[in-house]
N, C-alpha and C. Protein backbone atom coordinates (compact mmCIF):
# COMPACT_ATOMS: atom_id res chain seq x y z
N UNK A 1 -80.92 -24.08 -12.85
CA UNK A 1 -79.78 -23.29 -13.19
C UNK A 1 -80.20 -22.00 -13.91
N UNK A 2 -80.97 -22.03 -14.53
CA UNK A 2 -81.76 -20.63 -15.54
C UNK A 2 -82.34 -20.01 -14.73
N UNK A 3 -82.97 -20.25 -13.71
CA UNK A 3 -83.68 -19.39 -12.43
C UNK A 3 -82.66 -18.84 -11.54
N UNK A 4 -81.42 -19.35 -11.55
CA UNK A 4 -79.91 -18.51 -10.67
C UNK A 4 -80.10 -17.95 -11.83
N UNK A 5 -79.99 -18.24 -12.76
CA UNK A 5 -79.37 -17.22 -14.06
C UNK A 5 -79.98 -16.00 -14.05
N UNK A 6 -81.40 -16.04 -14.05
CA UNK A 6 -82.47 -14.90 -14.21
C UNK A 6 -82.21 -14.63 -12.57
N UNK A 7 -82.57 -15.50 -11.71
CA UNK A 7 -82.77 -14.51 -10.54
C UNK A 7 -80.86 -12.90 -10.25
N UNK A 8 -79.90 -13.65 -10.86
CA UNK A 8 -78.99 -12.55 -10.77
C UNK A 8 -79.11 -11.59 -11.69
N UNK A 9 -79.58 -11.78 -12.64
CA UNK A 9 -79.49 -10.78 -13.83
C UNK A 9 -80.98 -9.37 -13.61
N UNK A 10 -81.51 -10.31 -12.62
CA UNK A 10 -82.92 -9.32 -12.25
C UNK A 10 -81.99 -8.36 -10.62
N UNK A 11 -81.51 -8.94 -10.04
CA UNK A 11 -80.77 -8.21 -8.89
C UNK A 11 -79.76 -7.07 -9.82
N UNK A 12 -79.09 -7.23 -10.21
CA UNK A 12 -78.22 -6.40 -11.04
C UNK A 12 -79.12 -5.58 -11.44
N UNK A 13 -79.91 -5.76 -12.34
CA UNK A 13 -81.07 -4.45 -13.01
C UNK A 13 -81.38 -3.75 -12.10
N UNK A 14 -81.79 -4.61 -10.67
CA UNK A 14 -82.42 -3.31 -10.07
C UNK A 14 -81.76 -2.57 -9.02
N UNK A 15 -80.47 -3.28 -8.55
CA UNK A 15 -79.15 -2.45 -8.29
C UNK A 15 -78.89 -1.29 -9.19
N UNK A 16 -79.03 -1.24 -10.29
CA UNK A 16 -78.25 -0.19 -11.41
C UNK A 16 -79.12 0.87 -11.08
N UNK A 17 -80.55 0.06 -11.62
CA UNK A 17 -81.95 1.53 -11.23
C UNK A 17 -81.85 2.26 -10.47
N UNK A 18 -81.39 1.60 -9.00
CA UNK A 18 -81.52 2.21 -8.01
C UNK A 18 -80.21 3.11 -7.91
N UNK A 19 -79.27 2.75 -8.14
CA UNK A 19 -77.98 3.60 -8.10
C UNK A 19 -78.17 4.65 -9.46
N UNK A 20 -79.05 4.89 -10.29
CA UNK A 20 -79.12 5.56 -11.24
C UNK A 20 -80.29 6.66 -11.19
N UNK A 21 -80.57 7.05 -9.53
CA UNK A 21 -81.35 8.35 -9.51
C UNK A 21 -81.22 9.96 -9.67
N UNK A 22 -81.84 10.32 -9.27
CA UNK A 22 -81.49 11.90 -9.76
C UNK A 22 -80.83 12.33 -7.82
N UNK A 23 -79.73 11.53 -8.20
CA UNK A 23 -79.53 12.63 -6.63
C UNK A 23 -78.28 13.69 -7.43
N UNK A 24 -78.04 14.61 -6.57
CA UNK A 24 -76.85 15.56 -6.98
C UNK A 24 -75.50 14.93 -7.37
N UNK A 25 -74.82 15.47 -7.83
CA UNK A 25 -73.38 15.28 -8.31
C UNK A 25 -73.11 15.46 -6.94
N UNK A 26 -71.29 14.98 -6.27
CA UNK A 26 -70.59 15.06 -5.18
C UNK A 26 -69.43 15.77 -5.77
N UNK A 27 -68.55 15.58 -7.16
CA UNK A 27 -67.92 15.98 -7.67
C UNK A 27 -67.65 17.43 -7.95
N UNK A 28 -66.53 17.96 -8.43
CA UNK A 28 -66.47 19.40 -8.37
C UNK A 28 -67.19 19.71 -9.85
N UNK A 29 -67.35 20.69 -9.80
CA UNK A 29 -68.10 21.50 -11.05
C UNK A 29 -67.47 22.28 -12.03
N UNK A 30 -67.88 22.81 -12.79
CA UNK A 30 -67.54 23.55 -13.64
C UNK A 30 -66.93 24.84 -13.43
N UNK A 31 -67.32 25.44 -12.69
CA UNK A 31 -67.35 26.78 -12.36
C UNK A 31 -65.78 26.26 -10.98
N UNK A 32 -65.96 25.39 -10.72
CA UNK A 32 -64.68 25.01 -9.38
C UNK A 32 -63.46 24.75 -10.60
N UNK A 33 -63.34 24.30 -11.31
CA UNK A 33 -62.13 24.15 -12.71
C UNK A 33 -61.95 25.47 -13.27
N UNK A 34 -62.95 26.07 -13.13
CA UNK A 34 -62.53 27.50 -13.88
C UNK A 34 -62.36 28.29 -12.90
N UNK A 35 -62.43 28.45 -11.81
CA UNK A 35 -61.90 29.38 -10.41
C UNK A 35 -60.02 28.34 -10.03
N UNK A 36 -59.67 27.34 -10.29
CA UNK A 36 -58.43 26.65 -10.32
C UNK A 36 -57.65 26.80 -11.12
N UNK A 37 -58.24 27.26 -12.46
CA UNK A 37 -57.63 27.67 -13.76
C UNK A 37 -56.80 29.19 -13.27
N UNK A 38 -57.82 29.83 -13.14
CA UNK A 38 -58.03 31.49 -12.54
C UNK A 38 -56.59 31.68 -11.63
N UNK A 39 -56.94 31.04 -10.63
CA UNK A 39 -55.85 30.75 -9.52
C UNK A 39 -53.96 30.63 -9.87
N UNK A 40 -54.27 29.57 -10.55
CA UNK A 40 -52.91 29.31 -11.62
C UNK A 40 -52.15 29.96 -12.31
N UNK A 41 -53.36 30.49 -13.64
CA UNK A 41 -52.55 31.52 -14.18
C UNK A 41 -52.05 32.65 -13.24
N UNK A 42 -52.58 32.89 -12.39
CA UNK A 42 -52.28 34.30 -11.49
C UNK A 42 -50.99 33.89 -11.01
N UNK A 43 -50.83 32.74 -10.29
CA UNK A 43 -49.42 32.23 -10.06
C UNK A 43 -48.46 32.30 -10.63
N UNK A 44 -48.74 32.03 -11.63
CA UNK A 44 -47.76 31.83 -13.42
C UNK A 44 -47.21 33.23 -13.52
N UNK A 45 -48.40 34.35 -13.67
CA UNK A 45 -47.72 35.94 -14.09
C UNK A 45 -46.87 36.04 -13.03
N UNK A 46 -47.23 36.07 -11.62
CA UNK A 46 -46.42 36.16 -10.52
C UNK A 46 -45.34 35.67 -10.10
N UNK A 47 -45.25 34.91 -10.56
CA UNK A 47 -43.47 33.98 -10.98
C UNK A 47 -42.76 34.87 -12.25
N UNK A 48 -43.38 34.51 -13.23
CA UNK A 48 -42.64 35.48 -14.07
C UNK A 48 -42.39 36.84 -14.16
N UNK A 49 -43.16 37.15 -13.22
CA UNK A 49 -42.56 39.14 -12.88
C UNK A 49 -41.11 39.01 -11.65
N UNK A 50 -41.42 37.98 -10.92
CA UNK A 50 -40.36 37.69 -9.79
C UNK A 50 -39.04 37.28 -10.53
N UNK A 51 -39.00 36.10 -11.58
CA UNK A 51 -37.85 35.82 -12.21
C UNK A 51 -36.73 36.48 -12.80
N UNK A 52 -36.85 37.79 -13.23
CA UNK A 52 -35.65 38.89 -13.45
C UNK A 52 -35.12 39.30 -12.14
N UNK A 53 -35.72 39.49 -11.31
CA UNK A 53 -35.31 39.54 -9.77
C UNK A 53 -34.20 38.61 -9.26
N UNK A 54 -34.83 37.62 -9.11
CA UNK A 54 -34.01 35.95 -8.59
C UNK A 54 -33.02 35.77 -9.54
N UNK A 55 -32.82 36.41 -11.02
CA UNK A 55 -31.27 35.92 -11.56
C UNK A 55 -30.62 37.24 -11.21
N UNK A 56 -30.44 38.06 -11.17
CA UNK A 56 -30.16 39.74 -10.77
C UNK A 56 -29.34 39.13 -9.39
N UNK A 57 -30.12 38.61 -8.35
CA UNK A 57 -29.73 37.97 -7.34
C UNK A 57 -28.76 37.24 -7.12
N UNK A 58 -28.59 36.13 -7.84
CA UNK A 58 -28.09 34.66 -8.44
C UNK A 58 -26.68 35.06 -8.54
N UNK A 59 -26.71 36.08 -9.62
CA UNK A 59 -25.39 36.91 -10.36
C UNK A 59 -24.63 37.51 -9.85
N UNK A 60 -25.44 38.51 -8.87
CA UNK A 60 -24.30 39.53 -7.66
C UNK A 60 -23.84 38.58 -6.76
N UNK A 61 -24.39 37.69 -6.74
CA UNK A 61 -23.66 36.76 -5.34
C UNK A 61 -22.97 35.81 -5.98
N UNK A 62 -21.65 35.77 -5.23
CA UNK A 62 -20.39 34.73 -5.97
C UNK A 62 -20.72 33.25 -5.83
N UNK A 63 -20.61 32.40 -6.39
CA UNK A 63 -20.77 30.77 -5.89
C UNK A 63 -19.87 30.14 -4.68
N UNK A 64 -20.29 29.87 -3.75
CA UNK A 64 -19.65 29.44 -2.91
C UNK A 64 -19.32 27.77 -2.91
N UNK A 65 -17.88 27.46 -2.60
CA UNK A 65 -17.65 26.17 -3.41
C UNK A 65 -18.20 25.22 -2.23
N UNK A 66 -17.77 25.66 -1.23
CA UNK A 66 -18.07 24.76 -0.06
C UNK A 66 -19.78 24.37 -0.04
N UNK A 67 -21.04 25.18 -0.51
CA UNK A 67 -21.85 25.08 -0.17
C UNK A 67 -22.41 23.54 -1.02
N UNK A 68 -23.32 23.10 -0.03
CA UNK A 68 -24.04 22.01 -0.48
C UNK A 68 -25.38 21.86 -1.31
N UNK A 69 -25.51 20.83 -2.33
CA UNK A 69 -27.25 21.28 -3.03
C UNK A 69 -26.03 20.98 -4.56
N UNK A 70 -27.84 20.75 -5.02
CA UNK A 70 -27.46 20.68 -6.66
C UNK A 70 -26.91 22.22 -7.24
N UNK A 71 -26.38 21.77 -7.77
CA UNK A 71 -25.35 23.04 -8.98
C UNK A 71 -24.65 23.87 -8.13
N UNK A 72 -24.17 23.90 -6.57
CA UNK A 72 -24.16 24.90 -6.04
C UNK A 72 -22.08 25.28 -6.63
N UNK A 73 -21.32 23.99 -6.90
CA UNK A 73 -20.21 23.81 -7.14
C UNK A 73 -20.35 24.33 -8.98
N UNK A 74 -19.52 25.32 -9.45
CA UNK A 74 -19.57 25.67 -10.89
C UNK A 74 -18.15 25.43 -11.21
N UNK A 75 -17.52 24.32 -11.26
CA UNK A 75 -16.03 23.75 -11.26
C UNK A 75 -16.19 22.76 -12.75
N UNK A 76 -15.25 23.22 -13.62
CA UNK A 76 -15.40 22.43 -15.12
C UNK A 76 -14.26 20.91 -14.89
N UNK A 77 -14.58 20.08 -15.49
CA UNK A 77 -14.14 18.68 -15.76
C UNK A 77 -13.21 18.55 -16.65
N UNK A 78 -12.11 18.25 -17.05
CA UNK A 78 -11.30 18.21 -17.58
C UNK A 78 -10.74 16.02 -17.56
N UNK A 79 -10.85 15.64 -19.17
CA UNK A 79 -10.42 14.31 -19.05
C UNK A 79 -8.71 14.18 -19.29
N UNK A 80 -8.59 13.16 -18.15
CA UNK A 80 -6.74 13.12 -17.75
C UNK A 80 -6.82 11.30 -18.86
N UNK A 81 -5.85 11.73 -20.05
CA UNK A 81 -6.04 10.03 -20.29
C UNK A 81 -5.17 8.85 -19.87
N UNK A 82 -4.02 10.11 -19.12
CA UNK A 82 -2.98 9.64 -18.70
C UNK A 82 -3.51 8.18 -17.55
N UNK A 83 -2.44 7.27 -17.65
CA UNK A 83 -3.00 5.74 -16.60
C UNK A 83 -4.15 5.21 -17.53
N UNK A 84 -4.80 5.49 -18.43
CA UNK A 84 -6.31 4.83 -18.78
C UNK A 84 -6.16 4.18 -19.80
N UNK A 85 -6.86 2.96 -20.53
CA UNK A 85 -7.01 2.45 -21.86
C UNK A 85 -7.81 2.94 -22.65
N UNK A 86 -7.70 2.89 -24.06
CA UNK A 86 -8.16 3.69 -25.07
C UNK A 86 -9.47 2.64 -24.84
N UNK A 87 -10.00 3.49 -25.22
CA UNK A 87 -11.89 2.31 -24.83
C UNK A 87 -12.16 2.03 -26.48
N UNK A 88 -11.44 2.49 -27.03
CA UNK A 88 -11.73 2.08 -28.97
C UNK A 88 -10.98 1.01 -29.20
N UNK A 89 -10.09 0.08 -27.93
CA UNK A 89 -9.10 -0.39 -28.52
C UNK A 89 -10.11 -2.27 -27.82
N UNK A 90 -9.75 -2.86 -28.43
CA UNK A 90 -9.94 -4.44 -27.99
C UNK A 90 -9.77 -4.62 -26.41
N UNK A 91 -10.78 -5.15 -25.56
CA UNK A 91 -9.87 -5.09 -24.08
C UNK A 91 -9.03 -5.68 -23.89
N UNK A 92 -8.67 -7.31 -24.60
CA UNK A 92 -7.70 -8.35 -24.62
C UNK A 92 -5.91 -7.57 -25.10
N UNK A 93 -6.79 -6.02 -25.75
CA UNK A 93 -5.54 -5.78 -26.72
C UNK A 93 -4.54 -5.25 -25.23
N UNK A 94 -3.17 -5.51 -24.77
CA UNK A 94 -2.65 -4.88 -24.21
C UNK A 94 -1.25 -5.16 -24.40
N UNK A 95 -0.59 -3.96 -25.35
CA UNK A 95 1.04 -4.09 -25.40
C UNK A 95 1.70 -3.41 -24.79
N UNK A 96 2.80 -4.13 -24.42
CA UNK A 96 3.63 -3.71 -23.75
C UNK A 96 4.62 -5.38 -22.96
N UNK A 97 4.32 -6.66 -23.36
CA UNK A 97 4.46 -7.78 -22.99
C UNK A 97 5.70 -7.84 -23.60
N UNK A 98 5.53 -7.02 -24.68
CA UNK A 98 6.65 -7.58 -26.17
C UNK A 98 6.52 -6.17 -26.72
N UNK A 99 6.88 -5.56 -26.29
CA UNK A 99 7.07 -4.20 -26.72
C UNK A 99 8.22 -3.71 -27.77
N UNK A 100 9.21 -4.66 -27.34
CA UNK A 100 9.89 -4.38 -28.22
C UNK A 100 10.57 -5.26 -29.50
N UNK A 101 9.57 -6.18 -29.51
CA UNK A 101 9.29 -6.72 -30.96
C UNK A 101 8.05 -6.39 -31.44
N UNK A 102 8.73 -5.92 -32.72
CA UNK A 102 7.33 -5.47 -34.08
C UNK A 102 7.98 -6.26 -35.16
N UNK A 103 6.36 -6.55 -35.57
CA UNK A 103 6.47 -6.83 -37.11
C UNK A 103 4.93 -6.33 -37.97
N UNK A 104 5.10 -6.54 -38.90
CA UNK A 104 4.23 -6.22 -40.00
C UNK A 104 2.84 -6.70 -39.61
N UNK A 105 2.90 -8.39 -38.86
CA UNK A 105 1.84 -8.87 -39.07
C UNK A 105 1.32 -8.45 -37.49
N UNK A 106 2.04 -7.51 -36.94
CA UNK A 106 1.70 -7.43 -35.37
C UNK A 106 0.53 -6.39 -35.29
N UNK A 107 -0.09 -5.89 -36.58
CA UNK A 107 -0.39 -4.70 -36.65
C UNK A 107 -2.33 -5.33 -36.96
N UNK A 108 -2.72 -6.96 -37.23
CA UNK A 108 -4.36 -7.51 -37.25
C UNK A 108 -4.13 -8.29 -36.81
N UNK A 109 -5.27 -8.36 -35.75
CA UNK A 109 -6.10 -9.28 -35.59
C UNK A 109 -6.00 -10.53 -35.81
N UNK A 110 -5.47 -11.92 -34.92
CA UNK A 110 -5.51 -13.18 -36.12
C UNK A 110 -6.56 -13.36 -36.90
N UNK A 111 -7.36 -12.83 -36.56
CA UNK A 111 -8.84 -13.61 -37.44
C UNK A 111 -8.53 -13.10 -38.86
N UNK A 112 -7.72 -11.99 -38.83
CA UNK A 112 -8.01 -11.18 -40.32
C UNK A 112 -6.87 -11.81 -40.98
N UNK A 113 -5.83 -12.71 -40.34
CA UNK A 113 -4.79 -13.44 -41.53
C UNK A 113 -5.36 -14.64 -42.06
N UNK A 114 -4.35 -14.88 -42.94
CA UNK A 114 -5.37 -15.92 -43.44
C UNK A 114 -3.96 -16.69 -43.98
N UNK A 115 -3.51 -17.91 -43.55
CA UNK A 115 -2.77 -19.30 -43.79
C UNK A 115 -2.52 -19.42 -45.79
N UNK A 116 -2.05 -19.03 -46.71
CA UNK A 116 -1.68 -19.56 -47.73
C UNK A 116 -1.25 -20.59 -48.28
N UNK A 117 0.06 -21.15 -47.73
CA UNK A 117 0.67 -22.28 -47.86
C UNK A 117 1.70 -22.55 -46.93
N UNK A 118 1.96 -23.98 -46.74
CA UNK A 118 2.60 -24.25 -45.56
C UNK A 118 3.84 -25.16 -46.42
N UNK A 119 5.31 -24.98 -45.66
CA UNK A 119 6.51 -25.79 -45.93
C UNK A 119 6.81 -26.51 -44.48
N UNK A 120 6.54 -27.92 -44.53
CA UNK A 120 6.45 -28.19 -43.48
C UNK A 120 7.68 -29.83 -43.14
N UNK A 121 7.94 -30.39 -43.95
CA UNK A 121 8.44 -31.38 -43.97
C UNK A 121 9.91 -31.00 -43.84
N UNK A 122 10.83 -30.26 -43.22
CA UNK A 122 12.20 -29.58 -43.16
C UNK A 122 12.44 -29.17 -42.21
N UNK A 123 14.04 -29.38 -41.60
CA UNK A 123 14.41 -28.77 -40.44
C UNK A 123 13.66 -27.67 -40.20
N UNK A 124 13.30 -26.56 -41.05
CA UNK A 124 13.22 -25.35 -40.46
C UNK A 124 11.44 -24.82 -41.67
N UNK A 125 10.36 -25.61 -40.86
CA UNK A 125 9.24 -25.10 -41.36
C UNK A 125 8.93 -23.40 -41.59
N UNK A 126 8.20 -23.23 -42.64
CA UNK A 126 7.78 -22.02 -42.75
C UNK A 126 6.47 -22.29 -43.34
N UNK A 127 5.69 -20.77 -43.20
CA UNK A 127 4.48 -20.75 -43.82
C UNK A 127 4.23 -19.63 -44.43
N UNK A 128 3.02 -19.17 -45.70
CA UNK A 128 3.07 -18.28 -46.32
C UNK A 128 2.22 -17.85 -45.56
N UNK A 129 1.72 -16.13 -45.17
CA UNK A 129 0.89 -15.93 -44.18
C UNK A 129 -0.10 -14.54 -45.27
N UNK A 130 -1.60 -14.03 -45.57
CA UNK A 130 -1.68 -13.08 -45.90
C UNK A 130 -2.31 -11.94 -45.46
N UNK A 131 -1.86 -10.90 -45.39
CA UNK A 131 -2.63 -10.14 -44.74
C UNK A 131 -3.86 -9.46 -44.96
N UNK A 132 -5.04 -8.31 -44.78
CA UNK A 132 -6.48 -8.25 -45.55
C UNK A 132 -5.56 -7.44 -46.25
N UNK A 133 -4.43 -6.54 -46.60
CA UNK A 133 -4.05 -5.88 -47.69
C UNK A 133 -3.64 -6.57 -48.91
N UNK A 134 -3.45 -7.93 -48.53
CA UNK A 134 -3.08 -8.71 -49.98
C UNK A 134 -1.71 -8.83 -49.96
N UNK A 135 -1.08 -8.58 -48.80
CA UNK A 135 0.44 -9.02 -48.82
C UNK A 135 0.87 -9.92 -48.58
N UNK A 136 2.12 -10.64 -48.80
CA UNK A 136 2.16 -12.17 -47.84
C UNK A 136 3.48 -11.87 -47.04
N UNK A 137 3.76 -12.54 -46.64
CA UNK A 137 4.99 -12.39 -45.07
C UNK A 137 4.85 -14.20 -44.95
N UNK A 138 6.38 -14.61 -45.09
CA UNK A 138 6.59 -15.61 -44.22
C UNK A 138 7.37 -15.30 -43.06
N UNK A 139 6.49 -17.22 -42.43
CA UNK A 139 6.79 -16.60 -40.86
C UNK A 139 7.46 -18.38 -40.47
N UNK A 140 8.01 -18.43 -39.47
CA UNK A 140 8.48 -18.77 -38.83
C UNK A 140 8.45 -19.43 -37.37
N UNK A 141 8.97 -20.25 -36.84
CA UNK A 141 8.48 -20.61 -35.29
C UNK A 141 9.34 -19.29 -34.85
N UNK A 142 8.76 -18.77 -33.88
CA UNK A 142 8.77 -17.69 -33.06
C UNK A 142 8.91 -16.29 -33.57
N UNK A 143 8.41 -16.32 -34.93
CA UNK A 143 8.01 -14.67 -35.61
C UNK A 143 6.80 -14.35 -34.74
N UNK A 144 6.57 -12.92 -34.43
CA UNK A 144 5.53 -12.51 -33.60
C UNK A 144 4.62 -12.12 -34.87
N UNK A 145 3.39 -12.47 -34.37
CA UNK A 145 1.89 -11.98 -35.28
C UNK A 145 0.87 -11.65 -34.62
N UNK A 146 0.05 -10.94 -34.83
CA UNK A 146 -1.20 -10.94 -34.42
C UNK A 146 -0.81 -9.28 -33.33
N UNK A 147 -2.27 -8.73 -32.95
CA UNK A 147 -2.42 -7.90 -31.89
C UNK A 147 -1.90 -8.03 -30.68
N UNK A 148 -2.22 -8.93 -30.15
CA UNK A 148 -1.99 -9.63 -28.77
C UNK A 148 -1.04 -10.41 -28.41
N UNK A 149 0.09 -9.56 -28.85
CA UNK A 149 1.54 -10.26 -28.61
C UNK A 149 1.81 -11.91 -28.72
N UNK A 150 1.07 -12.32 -30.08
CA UNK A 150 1.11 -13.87 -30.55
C UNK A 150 2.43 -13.81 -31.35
N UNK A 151 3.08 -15.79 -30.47
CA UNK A 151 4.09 -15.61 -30.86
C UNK A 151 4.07 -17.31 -31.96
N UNK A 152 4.53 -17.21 -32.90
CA UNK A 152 4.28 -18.81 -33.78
C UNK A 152 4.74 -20.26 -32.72
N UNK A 153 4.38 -20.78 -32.11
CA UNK A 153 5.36 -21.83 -31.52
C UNK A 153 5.37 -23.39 -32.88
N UNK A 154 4.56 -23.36 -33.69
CA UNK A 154 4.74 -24.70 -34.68
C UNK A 154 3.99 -24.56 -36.04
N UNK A 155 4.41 -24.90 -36.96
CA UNK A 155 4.04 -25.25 -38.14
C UNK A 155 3.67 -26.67 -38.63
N UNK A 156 2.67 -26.70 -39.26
CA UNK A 156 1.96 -28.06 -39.11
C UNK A 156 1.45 -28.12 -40.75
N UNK A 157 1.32 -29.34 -41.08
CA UNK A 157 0.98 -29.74 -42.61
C UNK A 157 -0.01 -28.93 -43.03
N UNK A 158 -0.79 -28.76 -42.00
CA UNK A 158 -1.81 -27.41 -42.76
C UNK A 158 -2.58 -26.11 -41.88
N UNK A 159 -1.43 -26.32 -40.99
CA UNK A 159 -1.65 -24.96 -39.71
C UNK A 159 -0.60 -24.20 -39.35
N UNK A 160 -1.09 -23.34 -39.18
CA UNK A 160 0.12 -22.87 -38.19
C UNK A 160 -0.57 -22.02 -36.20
N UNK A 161 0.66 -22.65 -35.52
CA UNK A 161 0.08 -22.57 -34.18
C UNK A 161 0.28 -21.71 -33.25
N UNK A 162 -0.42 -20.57 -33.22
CA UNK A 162 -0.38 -19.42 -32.76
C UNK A 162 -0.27 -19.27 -31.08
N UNK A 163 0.67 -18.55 -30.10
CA UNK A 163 0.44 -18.61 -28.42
C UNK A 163 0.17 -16.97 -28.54
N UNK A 164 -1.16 -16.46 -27.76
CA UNK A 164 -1.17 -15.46 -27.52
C UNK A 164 -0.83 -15.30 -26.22
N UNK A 165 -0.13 -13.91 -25.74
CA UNK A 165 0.04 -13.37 -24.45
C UNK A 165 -1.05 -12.16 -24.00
N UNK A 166 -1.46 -12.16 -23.20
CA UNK A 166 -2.15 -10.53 -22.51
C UNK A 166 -3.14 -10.64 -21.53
N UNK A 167 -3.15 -9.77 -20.78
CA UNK A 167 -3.35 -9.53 -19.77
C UNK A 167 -4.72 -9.71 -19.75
N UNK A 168 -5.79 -10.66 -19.13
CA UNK A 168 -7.06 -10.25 -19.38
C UNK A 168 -8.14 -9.07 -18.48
N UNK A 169 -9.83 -9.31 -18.33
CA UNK A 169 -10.00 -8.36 -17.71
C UNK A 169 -9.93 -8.04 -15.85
N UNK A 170 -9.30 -9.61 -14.79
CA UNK A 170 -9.09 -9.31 -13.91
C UNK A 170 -7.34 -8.73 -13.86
N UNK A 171 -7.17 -8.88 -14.84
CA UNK A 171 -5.53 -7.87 -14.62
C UNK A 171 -4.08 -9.57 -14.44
N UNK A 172 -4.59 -10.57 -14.81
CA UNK A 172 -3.79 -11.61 -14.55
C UNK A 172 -3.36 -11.61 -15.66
N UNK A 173 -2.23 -12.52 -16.41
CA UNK A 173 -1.26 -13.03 -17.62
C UNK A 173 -2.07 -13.98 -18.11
N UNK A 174 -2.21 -14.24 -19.25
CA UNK A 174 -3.14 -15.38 -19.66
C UNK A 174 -2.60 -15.86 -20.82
N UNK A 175 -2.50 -16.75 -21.28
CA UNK A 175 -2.16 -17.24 -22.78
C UNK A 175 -2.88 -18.31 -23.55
N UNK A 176 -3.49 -18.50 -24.80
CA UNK A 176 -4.53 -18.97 -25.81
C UNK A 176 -3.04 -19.40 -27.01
N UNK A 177 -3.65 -20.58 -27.00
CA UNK A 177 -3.40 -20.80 -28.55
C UNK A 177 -4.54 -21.38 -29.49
N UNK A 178 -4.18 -20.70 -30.73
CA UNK A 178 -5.10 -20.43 -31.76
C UNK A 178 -4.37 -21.03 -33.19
N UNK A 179 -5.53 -21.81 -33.61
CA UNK A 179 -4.96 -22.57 -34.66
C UNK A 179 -5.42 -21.74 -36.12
N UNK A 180 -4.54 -21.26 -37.00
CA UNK A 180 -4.48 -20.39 -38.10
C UNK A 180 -4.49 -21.74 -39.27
N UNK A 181 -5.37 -22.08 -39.97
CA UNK A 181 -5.78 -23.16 -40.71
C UNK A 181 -5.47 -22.69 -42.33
N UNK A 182 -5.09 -23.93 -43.26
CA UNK A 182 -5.37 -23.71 -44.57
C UNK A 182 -6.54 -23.28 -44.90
N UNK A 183 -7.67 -22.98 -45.52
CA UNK A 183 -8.83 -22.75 -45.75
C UNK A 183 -9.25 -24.40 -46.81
N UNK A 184 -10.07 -25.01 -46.84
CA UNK A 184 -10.04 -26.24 -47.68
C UNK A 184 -10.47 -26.21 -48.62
N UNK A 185 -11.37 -24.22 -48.94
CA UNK A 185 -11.54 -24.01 -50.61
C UNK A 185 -10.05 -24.06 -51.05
N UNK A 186 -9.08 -23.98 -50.18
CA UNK A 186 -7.90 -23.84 -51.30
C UNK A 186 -6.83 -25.04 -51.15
N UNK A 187 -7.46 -26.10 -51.13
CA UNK A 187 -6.91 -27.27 -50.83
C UNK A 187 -6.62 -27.78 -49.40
N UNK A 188 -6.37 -27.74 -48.56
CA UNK A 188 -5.73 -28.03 -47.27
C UNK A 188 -6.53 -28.53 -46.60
């Protein structure tokens, strides 16, 4: 095995030797980079003496709309927002289901209310509801809350049970209910 070892390591050496004589370079030279250099710049001045010319040109001649090619159309863009959704707005958010019920709490997000206390054992349950401003609003089975045209359908010993309406993103009616909980730092 040491005699393959040596016999390749002696072929290689004298492969290299031999590929390592004094024959000529094939490659370009020095003097060929500096005649390409030469060449170039000459190009370069010669473009830039032509370029006051070609916009002089550019300018007297009107743009033709019909013509084809990049930039050849000089027509400004104007955004229509009319038909479109506000792209700052939630995509789920879409009113107009219940348009013409508002309330106070129609104005966040369920996530951002938050369940206080619940009256639940009585013909006619209610719950304390608060908003992130620190207000409270009671609500009711079928007071509207939330963004997304949520409407209360039940009050529960320590919930209250939210139906959202809206349109999702293939354009169909959809409805979620969402359970608005006591928090159990505050007993519930």
């Amino acid at each position: 095995m040491r005699r393959i070892r040596a016999i390749a390591v002696l072929a290689c050496v004298a492969l290299l030797a031999t590929a390592c004589g004094d024959e000529p370079a094939t490659g370009p030279t020095a003097a060929d980079y500096k005649a390409e250099r030469e060449r170039l710049l000459a190009k370069m001045k010669k473009n830039k003496a032509q370029a006051p010319q070609q916009q002089q040109q550019q300018q007297a001649a009107p743009a033709d709309p019909n013509a084809s090619g990049f930039g050849a159309v000089a027509a400004t863009y104007t955004y229509d927002k009319k038909g479109k959704r506000d792209p700052f707005q939630p995509y789920r958010h879409n009113r107009g289901l219940q348009a013409d019920v508002s309330g106070p709490l129609m104005a966040y997000e369920l996530e951002q209310l938050q369940v206080v206390a619940v009256v639940w054992d009585t013909g006619n349950p209610r719950a304390l509801v608060s908003d992130p401003r620190g207000d409270m609003h009671v609500v009711r089975e079928g007071t509207p809350i939330g963004k997304n045209d949520g409407l209360v359908i039940h009050i529960g010993d320590n919930m209250v049970l939210v139906k959202e309406t809206y349109i999702d993103f293939a354009g169909e009616m959809t409805t979620n209910d969402v359970e608005l909980r006591i928090r159990s730092t505050q007993g519930g």
